[in-house]
C-alpha atoms as a PDB file:
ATOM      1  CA  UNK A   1    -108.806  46.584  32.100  1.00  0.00           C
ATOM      2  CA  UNK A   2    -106.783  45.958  35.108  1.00  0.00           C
ATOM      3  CA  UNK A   3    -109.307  44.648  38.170  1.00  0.00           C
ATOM      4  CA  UNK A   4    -107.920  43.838  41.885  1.00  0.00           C
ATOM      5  CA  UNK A   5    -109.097  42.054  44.642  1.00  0.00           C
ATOM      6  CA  UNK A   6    -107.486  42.001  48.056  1.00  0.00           C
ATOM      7  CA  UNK A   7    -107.450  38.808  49.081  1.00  0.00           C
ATOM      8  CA  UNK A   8    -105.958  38.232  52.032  1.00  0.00           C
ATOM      9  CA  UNK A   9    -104.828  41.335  54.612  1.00  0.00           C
ATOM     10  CA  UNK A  10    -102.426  41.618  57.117  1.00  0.00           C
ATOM     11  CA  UNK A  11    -104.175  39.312  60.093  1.00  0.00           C
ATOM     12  CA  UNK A  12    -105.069  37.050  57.833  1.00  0.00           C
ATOM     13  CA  UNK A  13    -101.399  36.820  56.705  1.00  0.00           C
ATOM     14  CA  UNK A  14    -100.444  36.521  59.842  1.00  0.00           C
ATOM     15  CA  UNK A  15    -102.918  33.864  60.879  1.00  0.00           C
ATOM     16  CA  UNK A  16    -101.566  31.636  57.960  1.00  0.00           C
ATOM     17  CA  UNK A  17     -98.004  31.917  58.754  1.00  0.00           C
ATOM     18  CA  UNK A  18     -98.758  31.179  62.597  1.00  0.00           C
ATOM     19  CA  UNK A  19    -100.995  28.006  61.375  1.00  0.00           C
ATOM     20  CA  UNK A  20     -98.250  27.505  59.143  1.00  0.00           C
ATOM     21  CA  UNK A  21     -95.502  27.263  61.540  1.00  0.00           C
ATOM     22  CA  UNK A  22     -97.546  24.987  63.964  1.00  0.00           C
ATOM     23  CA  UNK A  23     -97.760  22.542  61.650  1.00  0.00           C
ATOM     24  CA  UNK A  24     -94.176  22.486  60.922  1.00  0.00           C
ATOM     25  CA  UNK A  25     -93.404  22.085  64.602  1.00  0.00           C
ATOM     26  CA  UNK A  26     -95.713  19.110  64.681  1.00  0.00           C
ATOM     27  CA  UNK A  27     -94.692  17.133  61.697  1.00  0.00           C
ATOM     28  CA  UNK A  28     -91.349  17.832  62.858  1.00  0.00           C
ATOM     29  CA  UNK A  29     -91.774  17.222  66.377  1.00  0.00           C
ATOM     30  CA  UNK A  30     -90.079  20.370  67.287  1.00  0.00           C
ATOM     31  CA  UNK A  31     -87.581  22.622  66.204  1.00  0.00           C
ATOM     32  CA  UNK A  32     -84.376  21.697  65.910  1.00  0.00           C
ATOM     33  CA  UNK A  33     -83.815  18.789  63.065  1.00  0.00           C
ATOM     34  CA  UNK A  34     -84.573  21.476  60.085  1.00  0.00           C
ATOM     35  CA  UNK A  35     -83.422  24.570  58.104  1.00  0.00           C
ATOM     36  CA  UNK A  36     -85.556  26.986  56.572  1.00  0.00           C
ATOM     37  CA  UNK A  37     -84.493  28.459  53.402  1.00  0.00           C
ATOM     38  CA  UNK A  38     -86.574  31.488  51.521  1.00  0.00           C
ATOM     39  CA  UNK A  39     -86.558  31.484  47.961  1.00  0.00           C
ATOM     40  CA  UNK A  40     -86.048  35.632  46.509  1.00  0.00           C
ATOM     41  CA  UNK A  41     -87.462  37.819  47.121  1.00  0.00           C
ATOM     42  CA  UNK A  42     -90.922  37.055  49.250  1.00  0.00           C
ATOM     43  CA  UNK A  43     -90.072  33.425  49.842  1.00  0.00           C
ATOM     44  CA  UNK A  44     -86.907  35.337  52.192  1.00  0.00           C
ATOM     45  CA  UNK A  45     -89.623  37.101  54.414  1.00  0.00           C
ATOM     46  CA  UNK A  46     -91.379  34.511  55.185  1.00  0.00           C
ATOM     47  CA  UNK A  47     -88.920  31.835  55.613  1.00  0.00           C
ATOM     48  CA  UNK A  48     -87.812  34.298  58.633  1.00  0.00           C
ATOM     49  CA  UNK A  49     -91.326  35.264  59.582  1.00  0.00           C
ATOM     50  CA  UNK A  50     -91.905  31.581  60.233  1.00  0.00           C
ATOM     51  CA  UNK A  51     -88.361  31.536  62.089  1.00  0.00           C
ATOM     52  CA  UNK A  52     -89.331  33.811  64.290  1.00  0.00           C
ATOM     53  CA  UNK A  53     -92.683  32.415  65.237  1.00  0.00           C
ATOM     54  CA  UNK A  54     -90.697  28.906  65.725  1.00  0.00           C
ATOM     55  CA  UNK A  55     -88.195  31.437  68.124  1.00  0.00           C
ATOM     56  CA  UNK A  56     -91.514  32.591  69.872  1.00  0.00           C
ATOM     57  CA  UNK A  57     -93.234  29.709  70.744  1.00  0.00           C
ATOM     58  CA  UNK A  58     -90.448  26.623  71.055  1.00  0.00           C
ATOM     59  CA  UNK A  59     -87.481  28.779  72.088  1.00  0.00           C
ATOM     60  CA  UNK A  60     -84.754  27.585  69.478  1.00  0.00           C
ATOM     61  CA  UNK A  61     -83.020  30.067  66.444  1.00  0.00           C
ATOM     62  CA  UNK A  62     -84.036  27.408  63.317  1.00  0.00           C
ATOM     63  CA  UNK A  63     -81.160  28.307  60.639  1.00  0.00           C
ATOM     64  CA  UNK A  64     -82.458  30.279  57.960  1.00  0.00           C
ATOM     65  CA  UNK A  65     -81.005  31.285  54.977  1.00  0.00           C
ATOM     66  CA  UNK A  66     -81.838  32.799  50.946  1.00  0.00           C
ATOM     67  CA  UNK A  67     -81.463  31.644  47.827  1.00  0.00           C
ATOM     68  CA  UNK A  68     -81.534  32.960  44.238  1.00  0.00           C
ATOM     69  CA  UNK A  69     -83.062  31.011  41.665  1.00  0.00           C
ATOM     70  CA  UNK A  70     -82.529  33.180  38.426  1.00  0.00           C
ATOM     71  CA  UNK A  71     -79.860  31.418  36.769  1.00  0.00           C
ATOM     72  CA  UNK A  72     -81.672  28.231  37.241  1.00  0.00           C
ATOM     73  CA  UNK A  73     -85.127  29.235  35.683  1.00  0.00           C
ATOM     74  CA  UNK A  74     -85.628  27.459  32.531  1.00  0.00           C
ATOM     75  CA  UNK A  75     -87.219  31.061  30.693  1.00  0.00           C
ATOM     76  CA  UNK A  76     -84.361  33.079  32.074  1.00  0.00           C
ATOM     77  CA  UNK A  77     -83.882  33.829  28.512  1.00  0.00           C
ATOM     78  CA  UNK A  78     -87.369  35.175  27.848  1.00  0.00           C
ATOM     79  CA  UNK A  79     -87.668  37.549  30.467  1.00  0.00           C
ATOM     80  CA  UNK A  80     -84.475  38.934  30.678  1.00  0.00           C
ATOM     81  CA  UNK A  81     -81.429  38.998  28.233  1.00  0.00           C
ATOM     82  CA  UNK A  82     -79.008  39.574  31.243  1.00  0.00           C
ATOM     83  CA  UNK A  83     -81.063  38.104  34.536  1.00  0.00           C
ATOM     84  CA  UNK A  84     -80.284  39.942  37.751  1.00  0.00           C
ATOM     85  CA  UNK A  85     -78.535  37.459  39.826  1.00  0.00           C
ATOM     86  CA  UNK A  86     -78.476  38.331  43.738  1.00  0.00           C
ATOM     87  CA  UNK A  87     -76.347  36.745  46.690  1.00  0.00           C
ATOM     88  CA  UNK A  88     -77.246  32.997  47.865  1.00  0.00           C
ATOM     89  CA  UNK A  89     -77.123  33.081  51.492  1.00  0.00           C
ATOM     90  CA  UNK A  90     -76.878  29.530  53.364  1.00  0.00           C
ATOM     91  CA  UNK A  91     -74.677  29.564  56.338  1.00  0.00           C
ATOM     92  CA  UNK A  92     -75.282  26.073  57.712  1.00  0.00           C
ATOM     93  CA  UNK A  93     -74.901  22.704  55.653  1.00  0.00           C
ATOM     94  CA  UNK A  94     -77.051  21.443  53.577  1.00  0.00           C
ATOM     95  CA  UNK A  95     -75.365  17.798  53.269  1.00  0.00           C
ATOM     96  CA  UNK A  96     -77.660  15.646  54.917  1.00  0.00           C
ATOM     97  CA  UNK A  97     -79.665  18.258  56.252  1.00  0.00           C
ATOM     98  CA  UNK A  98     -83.921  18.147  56.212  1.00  0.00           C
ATOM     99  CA  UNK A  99     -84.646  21.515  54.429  1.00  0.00           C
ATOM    100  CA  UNK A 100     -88.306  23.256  53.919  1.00  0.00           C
ATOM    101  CA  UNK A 101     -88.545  25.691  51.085  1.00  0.00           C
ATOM    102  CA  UNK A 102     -90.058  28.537  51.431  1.00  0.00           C
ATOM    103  CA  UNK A 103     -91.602  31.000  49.483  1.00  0.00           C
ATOM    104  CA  UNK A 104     -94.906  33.112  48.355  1.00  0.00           C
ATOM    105  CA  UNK A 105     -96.989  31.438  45.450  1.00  0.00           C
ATOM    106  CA  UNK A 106     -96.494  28.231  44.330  1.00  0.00           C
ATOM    107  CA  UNK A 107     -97.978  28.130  40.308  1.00  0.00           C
ATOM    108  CA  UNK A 108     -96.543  26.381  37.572  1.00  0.00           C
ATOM    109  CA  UNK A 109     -93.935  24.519  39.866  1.00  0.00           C
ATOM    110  CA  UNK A 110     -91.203  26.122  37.466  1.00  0.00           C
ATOM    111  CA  UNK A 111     -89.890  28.659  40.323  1.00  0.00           C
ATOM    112  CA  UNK A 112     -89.532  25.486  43.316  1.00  0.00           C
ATOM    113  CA  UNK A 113     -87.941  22.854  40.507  1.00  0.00           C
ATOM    114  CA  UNK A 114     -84.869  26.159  39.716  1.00  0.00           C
ATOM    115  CA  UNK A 115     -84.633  26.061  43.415  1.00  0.00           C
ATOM    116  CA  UNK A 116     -84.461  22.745  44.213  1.00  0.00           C
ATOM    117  CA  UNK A 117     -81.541  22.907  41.482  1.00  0.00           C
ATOM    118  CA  UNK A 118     -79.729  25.420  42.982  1.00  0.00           C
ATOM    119  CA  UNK A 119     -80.060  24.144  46.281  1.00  0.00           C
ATOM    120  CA  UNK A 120     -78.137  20.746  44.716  1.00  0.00           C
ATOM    121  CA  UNK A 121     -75.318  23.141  43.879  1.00  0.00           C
ATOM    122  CA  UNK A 122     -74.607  23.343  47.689  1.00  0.00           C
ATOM    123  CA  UNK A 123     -75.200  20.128  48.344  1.00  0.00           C
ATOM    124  CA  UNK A 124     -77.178  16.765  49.069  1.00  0.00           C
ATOM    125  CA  UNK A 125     -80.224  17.023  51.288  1.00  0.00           C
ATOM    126  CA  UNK A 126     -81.856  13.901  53.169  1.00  0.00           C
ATOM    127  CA  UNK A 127     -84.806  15.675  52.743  1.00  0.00           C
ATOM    128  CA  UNK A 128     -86.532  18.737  50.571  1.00  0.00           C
ATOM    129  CA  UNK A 129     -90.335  20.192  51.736  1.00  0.00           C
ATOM    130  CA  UNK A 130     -92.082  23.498  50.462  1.00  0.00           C
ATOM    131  CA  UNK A 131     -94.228  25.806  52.137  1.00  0.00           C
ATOM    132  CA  UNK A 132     -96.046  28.065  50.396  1.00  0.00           C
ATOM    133  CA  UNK A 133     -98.261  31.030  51.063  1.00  0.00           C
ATOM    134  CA  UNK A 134    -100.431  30.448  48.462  1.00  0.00           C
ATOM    135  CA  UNK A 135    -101.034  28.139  46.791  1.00  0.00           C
ATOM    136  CA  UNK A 136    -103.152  29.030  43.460  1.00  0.00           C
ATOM    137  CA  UNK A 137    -103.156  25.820  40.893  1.00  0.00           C
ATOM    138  CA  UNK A 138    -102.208  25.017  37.083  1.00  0.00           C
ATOM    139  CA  UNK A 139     -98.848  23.161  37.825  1.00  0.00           C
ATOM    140  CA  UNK A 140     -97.046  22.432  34.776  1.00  0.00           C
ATOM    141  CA  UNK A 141     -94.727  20.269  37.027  1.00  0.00           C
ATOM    142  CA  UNK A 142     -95.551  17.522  39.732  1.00  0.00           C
ATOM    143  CA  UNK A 143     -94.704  19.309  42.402  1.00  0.00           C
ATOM    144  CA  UNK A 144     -96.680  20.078  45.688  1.00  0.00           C
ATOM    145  CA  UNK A 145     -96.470  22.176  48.586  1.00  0.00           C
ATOM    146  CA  UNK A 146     -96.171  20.241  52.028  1.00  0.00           C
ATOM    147  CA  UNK A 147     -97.467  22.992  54.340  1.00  0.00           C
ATOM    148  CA  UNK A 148     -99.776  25.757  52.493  1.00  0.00           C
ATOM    149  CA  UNK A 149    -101.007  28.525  53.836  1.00  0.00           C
ATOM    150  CA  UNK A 150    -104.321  29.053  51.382  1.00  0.00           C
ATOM    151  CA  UNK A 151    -105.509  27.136  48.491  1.00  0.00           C
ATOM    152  CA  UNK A 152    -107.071  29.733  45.949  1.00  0.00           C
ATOM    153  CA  UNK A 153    -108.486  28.689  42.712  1.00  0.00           C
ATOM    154  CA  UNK A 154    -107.523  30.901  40.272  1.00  0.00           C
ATOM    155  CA  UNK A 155    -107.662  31.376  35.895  1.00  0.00           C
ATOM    156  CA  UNK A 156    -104.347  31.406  34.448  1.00  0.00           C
ATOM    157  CA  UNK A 157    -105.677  35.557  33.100  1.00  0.00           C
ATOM    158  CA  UNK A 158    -105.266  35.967  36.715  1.00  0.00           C
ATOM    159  CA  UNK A 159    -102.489  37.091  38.442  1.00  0.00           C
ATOM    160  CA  UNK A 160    -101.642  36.666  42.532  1.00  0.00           C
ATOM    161  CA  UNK A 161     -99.327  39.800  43.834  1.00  0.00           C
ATOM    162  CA  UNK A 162     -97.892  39.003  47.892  1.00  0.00           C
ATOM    163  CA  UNK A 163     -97.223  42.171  48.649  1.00  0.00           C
ATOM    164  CA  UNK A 164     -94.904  41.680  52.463  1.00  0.00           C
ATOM    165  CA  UNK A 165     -93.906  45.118  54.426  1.00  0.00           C
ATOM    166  CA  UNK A 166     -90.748  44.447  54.285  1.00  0.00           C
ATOM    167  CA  UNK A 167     -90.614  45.008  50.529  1.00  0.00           C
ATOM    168  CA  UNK A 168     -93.439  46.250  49.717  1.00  0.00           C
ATOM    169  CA  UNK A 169     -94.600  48.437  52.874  1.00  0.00           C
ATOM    170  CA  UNK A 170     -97.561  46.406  53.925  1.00  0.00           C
ATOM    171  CA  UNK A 171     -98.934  43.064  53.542  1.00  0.00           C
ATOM    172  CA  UNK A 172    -101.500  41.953  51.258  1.00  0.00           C
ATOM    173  CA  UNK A 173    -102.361  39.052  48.942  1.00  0.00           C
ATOM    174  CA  UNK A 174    -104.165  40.434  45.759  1.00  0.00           C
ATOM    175  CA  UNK A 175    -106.002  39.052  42.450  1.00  0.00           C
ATOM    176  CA  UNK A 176    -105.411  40.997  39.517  1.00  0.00           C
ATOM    177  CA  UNK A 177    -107.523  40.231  36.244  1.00  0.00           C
ATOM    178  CA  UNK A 178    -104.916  41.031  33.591  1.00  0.00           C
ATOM    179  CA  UNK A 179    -107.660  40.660  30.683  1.00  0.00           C
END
């Protein structure tokens, strides 16, 4: 049996990621002393979704950039006996540089600890936050999201899908009962 509920829809999304990016500014105290970088694949959409919203209301391009995490997951080996490993994109430096990740779901804390690995690879950071769509419990690592979009307690049989139009041709947040 295979149950889904939609969650969240496309103004709701959108309301999130516009809260989202407010909050940022403030903490911040504008625009320009940060990078945004989206962790692949969703975690890239929004980092720039957010971008753009910064572009729209204070005026200034934030740097944005991708990164791939799959070599640095710790069950690479479990899922995958060859793990697809796509292009790291950061064209700004990340020595000394105040850096919010970005991505979809924060769970476990597995996914932000392989980026905040690969991110080292590049370089140090003065600083490393996470924003996070959703945010749905059960971390197996002490990590926490500094700006989250929605808190939503979930069972670990329970499975949250982000589905963003840019990859998945609209934009949805869904619970899926996998028992």
């Amino acid at each position: 049996m295979n149950d889904a509920n939609i969650l969240l829809g496309v103004r709701d999304i959108d309301r999130i990621l516009t809260r989202m990016t407010h909050e940022i500014l403030e903490v911040h105290k504008g625009a320009d002393n940060f990078s945004l970088i989206g962790i692949k694949t969703r975690g890239v959409y929004l980092a720039r979704r957010i971008s753009e919203k910064i572009e729209d209301i204070d005026g200034i391009s934030v740097p944005t950039g991708e990164i791939d995490i799959n070599l640095y997951r710790d069950d690479w080996t479990r899922i995958h006996h060859q793990p697809e490993v796509r292009a790291t994109e950061i064209g700004f430096p990340i020595e000394r540089a105040r850096i919010i990740l970005v991505d979809d779901v924060l769970y476990t804390g597995r996914t932000i600890r392989a980026a905040m690995d690969a991110l080292m690879d590049f370089g140090r950071p003065d600083r490393i936050e996470l924003a996070v769509l959703v945010d749905r419990g059960h971390r197996e690592l002490p990590i926490e999201g500094n700006y989250v979009g929605k808190f939503l307690e979930t069972r670990r049989s329970e499975t949250i899908n982000v589905l963003l139009s840019e990859s998945d041709g609209q934009d949805q947040v869904i619970v899926e009962n996998s028992q």
